[in-house]
N, C-alpha and C. Protein backbone atom coordinates (compact mmCIF):
# COMPACT_ATOMS: atom_id res chain seq x y z
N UNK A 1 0.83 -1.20 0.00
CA UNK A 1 0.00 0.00 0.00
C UNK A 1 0.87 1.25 0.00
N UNK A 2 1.88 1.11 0.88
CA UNK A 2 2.56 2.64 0.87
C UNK A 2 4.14 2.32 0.83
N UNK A 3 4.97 3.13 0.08
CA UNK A 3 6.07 3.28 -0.20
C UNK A 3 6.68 3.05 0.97
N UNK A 4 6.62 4.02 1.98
CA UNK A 4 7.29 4.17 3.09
C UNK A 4 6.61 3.37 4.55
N UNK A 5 7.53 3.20 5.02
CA UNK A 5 6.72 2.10 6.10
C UNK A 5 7.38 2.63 7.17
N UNK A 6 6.63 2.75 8.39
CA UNK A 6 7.44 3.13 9.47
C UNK A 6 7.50 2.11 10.64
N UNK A 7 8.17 2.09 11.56
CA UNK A 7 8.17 0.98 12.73
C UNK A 7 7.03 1.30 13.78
N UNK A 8 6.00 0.30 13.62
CA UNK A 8 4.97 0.18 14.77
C UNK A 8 4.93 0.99 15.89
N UNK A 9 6.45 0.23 16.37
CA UNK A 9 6.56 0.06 17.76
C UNK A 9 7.40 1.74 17.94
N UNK A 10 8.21 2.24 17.06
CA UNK A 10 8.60 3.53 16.96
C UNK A 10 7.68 4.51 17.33
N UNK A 11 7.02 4.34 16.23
CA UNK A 11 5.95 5.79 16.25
C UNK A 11 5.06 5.31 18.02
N UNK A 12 4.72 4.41 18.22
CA UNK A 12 4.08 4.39 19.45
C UNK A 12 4.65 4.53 20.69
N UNK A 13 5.78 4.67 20.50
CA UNK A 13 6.97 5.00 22.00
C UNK A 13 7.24 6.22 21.82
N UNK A 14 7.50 7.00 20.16
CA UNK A 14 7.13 8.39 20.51
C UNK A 14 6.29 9.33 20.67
N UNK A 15 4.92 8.88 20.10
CA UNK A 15 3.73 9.38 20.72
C UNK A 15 3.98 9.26 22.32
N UNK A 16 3.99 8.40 22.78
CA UNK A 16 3.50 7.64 23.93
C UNK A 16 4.91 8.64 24.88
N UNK A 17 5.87 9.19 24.42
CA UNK A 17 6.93 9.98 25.12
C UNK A 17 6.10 11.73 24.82
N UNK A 18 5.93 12.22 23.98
CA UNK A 18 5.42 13.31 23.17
C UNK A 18 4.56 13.47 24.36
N UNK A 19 3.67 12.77 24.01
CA UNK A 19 2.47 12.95 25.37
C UNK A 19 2.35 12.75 26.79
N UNK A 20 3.33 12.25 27.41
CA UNK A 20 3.19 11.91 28.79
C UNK A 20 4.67 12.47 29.31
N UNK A 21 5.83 12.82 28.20
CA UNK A 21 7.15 13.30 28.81
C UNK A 21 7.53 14.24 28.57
N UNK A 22 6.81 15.79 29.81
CA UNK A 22 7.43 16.90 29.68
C UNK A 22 8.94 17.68 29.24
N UNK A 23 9.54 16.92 29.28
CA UNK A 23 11.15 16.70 29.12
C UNK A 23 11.35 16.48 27.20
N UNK A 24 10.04 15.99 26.55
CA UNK A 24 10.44 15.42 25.20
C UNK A 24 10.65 16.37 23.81
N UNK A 25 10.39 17.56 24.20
CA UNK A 25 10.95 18.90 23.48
C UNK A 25 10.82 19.83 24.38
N UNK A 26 12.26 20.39 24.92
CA UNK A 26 12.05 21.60 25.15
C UNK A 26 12.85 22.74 24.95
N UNK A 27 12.85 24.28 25.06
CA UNK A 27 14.02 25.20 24.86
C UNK A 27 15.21 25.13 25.16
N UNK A 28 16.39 25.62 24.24
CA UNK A 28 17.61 25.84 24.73
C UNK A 28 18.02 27.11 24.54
N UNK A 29 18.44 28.30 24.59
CA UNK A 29 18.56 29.79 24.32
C UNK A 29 20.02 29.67 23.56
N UNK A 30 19.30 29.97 22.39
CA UNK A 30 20.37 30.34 21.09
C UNK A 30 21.02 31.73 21.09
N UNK A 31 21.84 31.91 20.17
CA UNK A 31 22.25 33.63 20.29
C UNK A 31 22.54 33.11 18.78
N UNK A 32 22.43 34.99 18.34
CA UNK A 32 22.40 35.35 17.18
C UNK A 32 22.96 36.89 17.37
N UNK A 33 24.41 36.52 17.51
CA UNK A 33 24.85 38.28 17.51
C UNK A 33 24.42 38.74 19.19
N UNK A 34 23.65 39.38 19.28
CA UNK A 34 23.13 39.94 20.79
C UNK A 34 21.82 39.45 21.15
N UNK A 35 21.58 39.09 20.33
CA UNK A 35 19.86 38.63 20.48
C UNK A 35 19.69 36.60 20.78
N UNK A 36 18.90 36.90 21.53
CA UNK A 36 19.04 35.30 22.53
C UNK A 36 17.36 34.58 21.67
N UNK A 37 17.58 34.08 20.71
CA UNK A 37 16.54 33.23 20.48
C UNK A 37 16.18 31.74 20.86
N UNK A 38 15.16 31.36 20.98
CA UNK A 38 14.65 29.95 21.95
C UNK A 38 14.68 29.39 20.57
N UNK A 39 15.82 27.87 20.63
CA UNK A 39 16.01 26.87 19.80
C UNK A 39 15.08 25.68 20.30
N UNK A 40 14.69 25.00 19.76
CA UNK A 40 14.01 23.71 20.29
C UNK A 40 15.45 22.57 20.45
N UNK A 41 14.78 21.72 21.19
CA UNK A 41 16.45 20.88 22.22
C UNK A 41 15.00 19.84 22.23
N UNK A 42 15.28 18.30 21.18
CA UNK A 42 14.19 17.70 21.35
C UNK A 42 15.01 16.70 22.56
N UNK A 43 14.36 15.80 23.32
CA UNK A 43 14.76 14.96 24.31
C UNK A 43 15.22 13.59 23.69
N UNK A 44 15.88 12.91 24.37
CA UNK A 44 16.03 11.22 23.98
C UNK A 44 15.54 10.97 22.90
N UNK A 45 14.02 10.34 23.17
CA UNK A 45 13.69 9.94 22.29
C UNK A 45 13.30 10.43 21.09
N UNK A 46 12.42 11.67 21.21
CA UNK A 46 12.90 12.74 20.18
C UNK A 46 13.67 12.96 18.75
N UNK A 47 14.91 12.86 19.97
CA UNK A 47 16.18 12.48 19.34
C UNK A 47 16.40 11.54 18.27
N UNK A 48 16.04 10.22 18.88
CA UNK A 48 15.95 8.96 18.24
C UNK A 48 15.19 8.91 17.49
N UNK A 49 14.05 9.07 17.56
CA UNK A 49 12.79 9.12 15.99
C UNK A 49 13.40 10.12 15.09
N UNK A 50 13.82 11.46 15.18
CA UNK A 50 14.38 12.25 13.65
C UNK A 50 15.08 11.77 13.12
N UNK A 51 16.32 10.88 13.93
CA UNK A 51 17.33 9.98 13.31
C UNK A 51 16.81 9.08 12.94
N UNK A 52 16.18 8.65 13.29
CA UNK A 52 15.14 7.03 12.50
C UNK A 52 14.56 7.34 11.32
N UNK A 53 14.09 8.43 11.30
CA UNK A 53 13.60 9.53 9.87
C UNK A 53 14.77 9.29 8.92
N UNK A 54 15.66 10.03 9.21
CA UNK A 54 16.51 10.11 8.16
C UNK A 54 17.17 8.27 7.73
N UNK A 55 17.65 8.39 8.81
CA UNK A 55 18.39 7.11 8.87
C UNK A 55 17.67 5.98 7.67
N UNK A 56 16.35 6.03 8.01
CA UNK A 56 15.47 5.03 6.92
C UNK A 56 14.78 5.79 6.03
N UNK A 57 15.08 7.31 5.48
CA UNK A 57 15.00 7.56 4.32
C UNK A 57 13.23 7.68 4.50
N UNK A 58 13.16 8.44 5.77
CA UNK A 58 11.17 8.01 5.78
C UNK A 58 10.87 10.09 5.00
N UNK A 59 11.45 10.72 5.21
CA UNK A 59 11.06 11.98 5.25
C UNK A 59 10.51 12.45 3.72
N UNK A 60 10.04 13.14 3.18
CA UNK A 60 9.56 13.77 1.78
C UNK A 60 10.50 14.72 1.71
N UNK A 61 11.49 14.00 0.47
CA UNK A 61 12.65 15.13 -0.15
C UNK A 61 11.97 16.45 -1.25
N UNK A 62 10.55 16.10 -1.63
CA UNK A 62 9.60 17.44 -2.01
C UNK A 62 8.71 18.00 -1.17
N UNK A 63 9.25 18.20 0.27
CA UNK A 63 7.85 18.82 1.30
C UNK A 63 7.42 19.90 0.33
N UNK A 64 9.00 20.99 0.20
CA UNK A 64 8.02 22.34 0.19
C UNK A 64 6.86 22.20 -0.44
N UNK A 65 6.82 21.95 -1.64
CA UNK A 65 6.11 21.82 -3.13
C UNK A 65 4.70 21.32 -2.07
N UNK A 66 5.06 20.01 -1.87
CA UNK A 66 4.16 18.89 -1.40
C UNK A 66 3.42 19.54 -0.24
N UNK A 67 4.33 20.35 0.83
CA UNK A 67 2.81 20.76 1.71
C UNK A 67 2.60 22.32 1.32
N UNK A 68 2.86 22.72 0.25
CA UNK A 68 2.26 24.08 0.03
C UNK A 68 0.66 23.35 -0.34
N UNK A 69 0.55 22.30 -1.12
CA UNK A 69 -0.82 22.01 -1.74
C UNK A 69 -1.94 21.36 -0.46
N UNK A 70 -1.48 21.52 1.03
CA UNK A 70 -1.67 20.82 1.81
C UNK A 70 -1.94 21.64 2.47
N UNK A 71 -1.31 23.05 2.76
CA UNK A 71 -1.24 23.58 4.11
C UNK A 71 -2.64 24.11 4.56
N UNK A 72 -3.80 24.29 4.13
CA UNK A 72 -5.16 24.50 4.24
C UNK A 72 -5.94 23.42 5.36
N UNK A 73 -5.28 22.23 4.95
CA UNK A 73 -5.63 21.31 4.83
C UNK A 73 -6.12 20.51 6.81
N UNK A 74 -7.17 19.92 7.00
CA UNK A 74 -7.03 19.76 8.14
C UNK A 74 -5.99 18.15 8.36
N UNK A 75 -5.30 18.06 9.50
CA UNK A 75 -4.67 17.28 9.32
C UNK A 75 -5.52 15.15 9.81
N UNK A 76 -6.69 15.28 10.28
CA UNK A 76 -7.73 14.58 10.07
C UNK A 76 -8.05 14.46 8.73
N UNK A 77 -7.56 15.04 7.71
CA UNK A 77 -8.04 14.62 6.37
C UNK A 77 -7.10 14.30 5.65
N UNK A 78 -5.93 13.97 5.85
CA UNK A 78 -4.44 13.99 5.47
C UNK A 78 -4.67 12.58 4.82
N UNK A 79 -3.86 11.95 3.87
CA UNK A 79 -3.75 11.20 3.03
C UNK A 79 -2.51 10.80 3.77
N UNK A 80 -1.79 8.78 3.48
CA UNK A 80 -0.87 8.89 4.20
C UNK A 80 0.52 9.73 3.60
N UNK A 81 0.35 9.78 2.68
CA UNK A 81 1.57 10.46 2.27
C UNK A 81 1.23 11.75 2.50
N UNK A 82 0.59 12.56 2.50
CA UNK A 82 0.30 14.39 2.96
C UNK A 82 0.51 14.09 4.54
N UNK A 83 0.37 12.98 5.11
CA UNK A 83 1.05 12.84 6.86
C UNK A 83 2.42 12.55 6.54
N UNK A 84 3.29 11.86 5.63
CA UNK A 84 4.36 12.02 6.05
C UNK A 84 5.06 13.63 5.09
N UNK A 85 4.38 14.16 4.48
CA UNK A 85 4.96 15.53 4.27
C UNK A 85 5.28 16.14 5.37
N UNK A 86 3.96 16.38 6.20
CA UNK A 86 3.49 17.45 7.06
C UNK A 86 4.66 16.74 8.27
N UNK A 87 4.86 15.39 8.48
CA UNK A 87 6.06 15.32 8.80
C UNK A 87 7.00 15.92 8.75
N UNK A 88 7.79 15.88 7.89
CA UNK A 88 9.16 16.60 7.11
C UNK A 88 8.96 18.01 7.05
N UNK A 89 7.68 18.65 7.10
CA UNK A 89 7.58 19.79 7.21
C UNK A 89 8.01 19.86 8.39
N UNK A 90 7.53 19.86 9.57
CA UNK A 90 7.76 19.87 11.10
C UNK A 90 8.95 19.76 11.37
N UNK A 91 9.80 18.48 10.95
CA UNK A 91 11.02 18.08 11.67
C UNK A 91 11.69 19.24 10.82
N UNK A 92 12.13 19.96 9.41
CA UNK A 92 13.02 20.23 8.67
C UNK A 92 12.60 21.79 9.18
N UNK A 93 11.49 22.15 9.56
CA UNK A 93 11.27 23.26 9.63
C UNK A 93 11.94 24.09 10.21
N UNK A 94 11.96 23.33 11.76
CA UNK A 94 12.99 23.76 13.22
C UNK A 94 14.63 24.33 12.56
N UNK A 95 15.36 23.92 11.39
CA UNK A 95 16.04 24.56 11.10
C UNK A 95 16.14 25.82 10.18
N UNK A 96 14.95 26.23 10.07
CA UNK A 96 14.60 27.14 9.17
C UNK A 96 14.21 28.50 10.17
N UNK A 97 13.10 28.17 10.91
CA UNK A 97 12.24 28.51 12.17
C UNK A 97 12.84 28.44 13.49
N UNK A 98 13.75 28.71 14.51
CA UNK A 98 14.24 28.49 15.58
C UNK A 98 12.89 28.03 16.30
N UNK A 99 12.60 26.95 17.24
CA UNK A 99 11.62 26.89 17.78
C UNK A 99 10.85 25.74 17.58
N UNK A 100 10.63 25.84 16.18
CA UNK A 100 9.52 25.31 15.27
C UNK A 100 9.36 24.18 16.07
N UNK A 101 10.05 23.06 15.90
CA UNK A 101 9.51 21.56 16.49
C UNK A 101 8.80 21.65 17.83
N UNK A 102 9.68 22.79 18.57
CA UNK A 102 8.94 22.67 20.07
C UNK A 102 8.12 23.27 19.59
N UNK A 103 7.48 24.54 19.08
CA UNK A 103 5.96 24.56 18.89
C UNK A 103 5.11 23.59 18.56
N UNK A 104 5.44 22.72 17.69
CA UNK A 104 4.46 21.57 17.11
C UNK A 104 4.42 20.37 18.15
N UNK A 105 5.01 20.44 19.07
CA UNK A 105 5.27 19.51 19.86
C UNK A 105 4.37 19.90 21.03
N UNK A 106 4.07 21.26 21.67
CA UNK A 106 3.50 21.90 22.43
C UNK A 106 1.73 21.97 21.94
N UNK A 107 1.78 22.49 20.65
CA UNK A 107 0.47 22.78 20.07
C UNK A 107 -0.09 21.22 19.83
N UNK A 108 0.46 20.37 19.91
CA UNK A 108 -0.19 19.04 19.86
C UNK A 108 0.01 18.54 18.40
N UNK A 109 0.29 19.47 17.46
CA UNK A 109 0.34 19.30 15.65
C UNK A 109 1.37 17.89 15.57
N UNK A 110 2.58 17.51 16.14
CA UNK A 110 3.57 16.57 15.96
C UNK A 110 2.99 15.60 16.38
N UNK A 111 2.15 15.28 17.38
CA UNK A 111 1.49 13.97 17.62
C UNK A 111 -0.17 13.65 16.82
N UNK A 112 -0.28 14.75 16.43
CA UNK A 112 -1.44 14.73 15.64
C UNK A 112 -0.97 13.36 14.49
N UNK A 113 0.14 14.47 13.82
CA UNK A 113 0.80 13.78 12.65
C UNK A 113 1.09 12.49 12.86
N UNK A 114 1.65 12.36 13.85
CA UNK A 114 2.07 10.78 14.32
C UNK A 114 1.01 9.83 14.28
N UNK A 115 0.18 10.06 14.93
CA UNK A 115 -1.00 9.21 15.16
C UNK A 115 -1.96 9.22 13.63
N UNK A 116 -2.12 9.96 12.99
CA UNK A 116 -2.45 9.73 11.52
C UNK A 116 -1.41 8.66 11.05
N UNK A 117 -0.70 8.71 10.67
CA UNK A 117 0.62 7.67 9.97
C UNK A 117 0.49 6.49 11.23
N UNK A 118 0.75 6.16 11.95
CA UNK A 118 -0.13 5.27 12.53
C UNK A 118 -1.43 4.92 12.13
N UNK A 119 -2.43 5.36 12.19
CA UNK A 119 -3.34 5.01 11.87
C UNK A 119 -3.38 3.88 10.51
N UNK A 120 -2.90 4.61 9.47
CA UNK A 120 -2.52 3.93 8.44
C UNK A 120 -1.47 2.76 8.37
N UNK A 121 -0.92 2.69 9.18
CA UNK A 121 -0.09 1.92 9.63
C UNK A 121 -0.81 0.52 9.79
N UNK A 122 -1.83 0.80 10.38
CA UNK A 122 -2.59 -0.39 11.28
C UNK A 122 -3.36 -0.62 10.18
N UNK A 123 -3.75 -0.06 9.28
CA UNK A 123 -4.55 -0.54 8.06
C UNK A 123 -3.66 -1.37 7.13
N UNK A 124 -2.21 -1.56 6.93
CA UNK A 124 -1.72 -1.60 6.03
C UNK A 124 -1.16 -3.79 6.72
């Protein structure tokens, strides 16, 4: 069914950290010249799932393109592949965006995503 396959047991240990482990993104204070901007500092496991991303080649090397046609979009209506964009949007963003991941991580949007691709997961 889908190109990309992710590990069961992955995505459900990082939901399952995301949501219950205050510790699983939080600030580190960057500088930029004189000015102190809040970097996101994801935790352990965190850690371990972006590298599992790359590592197995799970991420969308066309987000931009791919979630410009998306970004409207509610993420309850996401297709599995528009969940793993909106993925790669999130994780790649934080280096674009200082912050970014810990916002999506805070606003609930990163486990949203997770649990969609899961979902499909369990169908597949």
């Amino acid at each position: 069914m889908n190109e990309k396959t992710f590990d069961k047991d992955i995505l459900i240990a990082t939901i399952d950290d995301l949501k219950n482990n205050p510790e699983a993104c939080t600030t580190v204070a960057g500088t930029t010249g004189d000015i102190i901007i809040p970097e996101s500092y994801p935790g352990e496991k965190l850690s371990e799932f972006i590298s599992y991303l790359y590592e197995n080649e799970l991420l969308d090397l066309n987000y931009v393109d791919n979630f410009e046609k998306i970004k409207d979009k509610e993420i309850a209506d996401y297709t599995y592949e528009e969940a793993c964009t909106a993925l790669t949007k999130i994780i790649r963003a934080d280096r674009f965006v200082s912050g970014e991941l810990y916002t999506c991580v805070k606003n609930g949007s990163l486990v949203q995503v997770l649990e969609k691709i899961l979902e499909f997961q369990d169908k597949s």
